[in-house]
C-alpha atoms as a PDB file:
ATOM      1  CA  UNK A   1     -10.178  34.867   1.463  1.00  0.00           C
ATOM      2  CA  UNK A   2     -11.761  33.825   4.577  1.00  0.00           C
ATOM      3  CA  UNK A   3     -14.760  34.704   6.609  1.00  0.00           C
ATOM      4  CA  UNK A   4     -15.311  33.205  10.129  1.00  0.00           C
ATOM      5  CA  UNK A   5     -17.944  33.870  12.947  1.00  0.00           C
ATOM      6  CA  UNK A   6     -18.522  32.432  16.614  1.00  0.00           C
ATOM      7  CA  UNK A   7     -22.027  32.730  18.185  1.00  0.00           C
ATOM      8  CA  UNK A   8     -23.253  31.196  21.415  1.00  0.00           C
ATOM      9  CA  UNK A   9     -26.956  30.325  21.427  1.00  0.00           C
ATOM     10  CA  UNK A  10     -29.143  29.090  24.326  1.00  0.00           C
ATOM     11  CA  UNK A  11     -30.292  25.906  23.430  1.00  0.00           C
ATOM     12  CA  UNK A  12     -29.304  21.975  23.066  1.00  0.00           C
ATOM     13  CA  UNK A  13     -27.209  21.378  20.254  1.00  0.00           C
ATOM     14  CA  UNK A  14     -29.424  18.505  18.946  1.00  0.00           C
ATOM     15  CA  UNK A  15     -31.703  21.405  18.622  1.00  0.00           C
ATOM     16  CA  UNK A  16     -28.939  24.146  16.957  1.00  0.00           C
ATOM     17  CA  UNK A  17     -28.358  21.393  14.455  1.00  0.00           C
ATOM     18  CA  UNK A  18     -31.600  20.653  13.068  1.00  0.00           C
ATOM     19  CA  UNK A  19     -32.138  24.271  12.366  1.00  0.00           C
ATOM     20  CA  UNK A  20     -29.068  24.822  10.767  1.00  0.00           C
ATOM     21  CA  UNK A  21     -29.700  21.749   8.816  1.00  0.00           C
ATOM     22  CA  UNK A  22     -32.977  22.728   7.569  1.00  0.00           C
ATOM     23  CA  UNK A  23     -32.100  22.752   4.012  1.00  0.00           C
ATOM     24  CA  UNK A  24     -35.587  22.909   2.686  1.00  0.00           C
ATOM     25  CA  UNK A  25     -36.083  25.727   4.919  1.00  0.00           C
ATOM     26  CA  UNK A  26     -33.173  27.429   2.749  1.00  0.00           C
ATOM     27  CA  UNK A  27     -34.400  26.427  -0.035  1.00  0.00           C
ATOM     28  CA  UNK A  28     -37.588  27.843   0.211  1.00  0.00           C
ATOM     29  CA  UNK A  29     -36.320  31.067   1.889  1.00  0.00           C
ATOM     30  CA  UNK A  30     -34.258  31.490  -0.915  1.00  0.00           C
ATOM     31  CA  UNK A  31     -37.238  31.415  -3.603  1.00  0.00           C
ATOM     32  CA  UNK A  32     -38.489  34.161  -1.240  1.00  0.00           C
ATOM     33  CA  UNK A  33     -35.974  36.215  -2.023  1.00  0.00           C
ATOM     34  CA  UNK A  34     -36.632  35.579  -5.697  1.00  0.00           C
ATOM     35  CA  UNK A  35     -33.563  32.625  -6.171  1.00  0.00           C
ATOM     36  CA  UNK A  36     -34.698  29.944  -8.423  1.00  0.00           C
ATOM     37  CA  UNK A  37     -33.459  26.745  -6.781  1.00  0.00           C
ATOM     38  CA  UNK A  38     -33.728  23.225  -8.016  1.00  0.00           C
ATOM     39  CA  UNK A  39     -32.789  20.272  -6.242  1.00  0.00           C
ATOM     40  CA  UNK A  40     -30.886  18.033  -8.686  1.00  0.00           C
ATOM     41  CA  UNK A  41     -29.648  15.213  -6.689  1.00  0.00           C
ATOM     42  CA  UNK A  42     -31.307  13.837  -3.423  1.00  0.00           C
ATOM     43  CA  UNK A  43     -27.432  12.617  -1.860  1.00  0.00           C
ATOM     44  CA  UNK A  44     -27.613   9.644   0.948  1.00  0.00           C
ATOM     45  CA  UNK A  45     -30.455   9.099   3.170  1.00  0.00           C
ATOM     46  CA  UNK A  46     -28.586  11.443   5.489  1.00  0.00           C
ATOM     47  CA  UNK A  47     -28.314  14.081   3.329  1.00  0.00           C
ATOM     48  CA  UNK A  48     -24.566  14.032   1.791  1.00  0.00           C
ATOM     49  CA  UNK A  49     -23.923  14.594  -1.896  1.00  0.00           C
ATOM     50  CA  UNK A  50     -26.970  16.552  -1.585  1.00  0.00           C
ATOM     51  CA  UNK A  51     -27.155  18.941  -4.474  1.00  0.00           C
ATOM     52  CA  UNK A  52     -28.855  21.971  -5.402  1.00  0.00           C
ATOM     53  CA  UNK A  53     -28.664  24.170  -9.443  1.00  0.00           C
ATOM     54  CA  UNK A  54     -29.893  28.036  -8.109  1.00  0.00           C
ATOM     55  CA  UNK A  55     -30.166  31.041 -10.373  1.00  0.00           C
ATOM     56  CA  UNK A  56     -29.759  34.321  -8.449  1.00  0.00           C
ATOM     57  CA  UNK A  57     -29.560  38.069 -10.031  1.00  0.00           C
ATOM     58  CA  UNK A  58     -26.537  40.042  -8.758  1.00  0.00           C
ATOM     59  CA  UNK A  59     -25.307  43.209 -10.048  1.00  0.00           C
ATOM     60  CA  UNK A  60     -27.780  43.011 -12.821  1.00  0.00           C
ATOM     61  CA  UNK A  61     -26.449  39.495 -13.896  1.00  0.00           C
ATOM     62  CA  UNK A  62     -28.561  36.120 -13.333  1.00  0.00           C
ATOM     63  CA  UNK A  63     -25.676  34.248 -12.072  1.00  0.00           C
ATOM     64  CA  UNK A  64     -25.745  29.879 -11.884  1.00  0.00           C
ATOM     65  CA  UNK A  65     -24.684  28.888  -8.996  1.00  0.00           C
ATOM     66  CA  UNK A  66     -23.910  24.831  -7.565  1.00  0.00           C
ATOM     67  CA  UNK A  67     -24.408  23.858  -4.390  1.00  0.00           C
ATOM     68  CA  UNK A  68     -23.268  20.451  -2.605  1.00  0.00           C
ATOM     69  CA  UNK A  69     -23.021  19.012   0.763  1.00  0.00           C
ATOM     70  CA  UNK A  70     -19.884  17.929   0.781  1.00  0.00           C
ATOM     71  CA  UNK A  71     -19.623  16.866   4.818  1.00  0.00           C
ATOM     72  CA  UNK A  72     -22.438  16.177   7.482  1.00  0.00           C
ATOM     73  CA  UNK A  73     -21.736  15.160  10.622  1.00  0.00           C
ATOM     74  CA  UNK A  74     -24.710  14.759  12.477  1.00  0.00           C
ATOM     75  CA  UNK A  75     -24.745  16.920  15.588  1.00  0.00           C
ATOM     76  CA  UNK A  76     -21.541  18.370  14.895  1.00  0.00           C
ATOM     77  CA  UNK A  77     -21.966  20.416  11.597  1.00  0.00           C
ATOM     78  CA  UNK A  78     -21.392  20.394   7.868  1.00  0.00           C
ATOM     79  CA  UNK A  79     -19.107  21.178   4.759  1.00  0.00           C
ATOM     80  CA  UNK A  80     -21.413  22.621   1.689  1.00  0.00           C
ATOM     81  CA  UNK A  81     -19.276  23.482  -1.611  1.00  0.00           C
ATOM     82  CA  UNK A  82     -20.615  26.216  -3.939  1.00  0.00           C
ATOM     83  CA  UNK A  83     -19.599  27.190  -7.359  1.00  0.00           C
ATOM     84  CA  UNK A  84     -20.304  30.974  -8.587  1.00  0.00           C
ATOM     85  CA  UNK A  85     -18.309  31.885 -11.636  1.00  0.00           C
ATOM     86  CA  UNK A  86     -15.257  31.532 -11.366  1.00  0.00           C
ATOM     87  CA  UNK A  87     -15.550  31.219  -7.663  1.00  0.00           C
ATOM     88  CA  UNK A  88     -15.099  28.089  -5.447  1.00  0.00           C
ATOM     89  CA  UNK A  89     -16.963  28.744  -1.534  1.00  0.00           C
ATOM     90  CA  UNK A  90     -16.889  26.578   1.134  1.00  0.00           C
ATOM     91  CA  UNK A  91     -19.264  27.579   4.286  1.00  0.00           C
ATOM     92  CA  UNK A  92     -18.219  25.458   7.244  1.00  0.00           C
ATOM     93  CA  UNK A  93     -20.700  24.939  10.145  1.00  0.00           C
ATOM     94  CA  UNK A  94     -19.105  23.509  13.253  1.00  0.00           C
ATOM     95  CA  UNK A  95     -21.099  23.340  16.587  1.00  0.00           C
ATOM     96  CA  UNK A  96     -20.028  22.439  19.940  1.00  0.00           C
ATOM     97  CA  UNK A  97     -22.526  21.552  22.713  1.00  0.00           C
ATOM     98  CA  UNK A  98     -21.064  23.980  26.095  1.00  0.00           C
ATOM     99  CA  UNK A  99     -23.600  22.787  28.584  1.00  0.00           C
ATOM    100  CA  UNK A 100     -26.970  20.690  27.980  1.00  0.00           C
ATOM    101  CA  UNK A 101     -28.847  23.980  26.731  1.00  0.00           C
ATOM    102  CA  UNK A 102     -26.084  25.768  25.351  1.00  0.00           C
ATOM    103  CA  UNK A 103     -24.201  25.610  21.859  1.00  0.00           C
ATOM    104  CA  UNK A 104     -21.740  27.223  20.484  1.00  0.00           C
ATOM    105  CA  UNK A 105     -21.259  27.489  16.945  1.00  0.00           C
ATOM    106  CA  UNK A 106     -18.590  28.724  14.690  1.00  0.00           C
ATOM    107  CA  UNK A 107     -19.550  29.475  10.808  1.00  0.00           C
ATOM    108  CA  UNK A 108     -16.479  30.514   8.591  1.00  0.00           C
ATOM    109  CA  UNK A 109     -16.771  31.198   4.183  1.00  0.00           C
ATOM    110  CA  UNK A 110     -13.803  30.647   2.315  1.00  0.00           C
ATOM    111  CA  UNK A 111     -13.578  32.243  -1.184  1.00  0.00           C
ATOM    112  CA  UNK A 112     -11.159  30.464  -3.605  1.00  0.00           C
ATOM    113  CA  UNK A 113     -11.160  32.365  -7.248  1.00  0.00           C
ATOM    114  CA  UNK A 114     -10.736  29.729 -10.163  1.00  0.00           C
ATOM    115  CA  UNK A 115     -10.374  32.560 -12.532  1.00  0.00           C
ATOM    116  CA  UNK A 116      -8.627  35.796 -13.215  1.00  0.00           C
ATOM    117  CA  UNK A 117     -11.353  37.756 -13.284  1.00  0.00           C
ATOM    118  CA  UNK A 118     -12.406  35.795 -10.185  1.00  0.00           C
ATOM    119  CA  UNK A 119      -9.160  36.422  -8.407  1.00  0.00           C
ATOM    120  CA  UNK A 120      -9.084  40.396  -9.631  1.00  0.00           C
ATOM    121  CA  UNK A 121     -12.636  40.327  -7.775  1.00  0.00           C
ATOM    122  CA  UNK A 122     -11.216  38.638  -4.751  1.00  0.00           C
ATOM    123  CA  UNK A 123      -8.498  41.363  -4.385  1.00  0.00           C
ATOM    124  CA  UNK A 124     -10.815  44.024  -4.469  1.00  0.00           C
ATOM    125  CA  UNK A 125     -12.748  42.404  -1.914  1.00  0.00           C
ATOM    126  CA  UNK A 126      -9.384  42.168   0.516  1.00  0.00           C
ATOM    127  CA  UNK A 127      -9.991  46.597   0.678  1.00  0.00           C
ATOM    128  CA  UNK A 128     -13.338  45.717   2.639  1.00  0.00           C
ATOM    129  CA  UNK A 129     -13.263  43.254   4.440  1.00  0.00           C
ATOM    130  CA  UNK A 130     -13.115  44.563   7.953  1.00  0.00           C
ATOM    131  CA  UNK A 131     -16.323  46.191   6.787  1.00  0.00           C
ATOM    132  CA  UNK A 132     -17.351  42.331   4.816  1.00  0.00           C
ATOM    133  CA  UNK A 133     -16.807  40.550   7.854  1.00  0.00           C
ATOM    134  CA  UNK A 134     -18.680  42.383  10.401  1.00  0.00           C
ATOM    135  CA  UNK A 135     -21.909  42.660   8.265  1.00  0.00           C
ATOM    136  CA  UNK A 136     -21.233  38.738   7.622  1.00  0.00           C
ATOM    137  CA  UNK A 137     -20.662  38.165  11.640  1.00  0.00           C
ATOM    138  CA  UNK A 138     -24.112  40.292  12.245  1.00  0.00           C
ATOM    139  CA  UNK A 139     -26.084  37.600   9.704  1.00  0.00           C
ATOM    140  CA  UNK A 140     -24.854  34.830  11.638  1.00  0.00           C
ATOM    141  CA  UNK A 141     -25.553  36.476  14.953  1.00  0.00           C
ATOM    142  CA  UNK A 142     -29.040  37.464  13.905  1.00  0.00           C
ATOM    143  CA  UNK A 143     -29.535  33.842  12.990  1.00  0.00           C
ATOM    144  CA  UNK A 144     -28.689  32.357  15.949  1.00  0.00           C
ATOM    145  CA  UNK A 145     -30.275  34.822  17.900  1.00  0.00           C
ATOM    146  CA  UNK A 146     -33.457  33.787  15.955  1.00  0.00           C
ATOM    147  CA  UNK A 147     -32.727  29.971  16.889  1.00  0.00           C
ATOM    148  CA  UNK A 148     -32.283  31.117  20.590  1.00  0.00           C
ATOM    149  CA  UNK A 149     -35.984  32.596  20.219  1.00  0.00           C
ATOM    150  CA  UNK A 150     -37.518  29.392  18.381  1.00  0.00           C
ATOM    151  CA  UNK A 151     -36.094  27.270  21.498  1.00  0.00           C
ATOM    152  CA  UNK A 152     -37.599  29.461  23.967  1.00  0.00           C
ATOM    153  CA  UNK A 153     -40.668  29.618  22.396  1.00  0.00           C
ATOM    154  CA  UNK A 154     -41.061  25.698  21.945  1.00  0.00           C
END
């Protein structure tokens, strides 16, 4: 199952990346929101192979989940991996400079279940996703609206 957003922002894409590479900056607005993350293995100097052990509650359940940074291309976006139960995601962020102070970016999810239970969950999920994917494409727009701001205000 696949999610997948477009968002044009107002600023350089040098700029777009290095907030959408912030990884601490996830990491600590994720133990905001009451994740427990722990960085387990620092990757290359540029950040690849970079990998993070979270605990998150969900529907009552502390769930483990794995992250990794699986591809970084500098200036042009990133692969990272997760692993959730019985649930493989890859989020995808691809950017693509339009002008000197304008960047488009494109941010897509795909959910691959590894289990049956997984897969039963992933069906159920196919009923909404019209209603899945526009909540998803209004995080992503909020974010980069949010970048947008940060530029004009620096």
């Amino acid at each position: 199952m696949k999610f997948s957003t477009r968002e044009d922002i107002e600023a350089p894409i040098d700029f777009v990346y290095s907030q959408f590479s912030d990884f601490e900056g996830f990491e600590r607005l994720a133990r905001q929101r009451g994740v427990a993350v722990e960085q387990i293995a620092p990757g290359a100097p540029d950040g690849l192979h970079r990998e993070w052990q979270a605990k998150a509650r969900y529907r009552g359940k502390l769930r483990d989940i794995g992250l990794r940074i699986e591809d970084l291309r500098a200036a042009d976006g990133y692969l990272v991996r997760a692993h959730v139960g019985g649930m493989v995601a890859d989020v995808g962020v691809e950017m693509m400079a339009l002008s000197r102070n304008r960047t488009r970016i494109v941010v897509g999810v795909e959910l691959r279940p590894t289990t049956l239970s997984a897969r039963l969950l992933v069906q159920s999920l196919k009923f909404a996703k019209k209603n899945l994917q526009s909540r998803y494409a209004k995080r992503v727009a909020t974010y980069a609206q949010v970048i947008g701001t940060r530029h004009a205000g620096a």
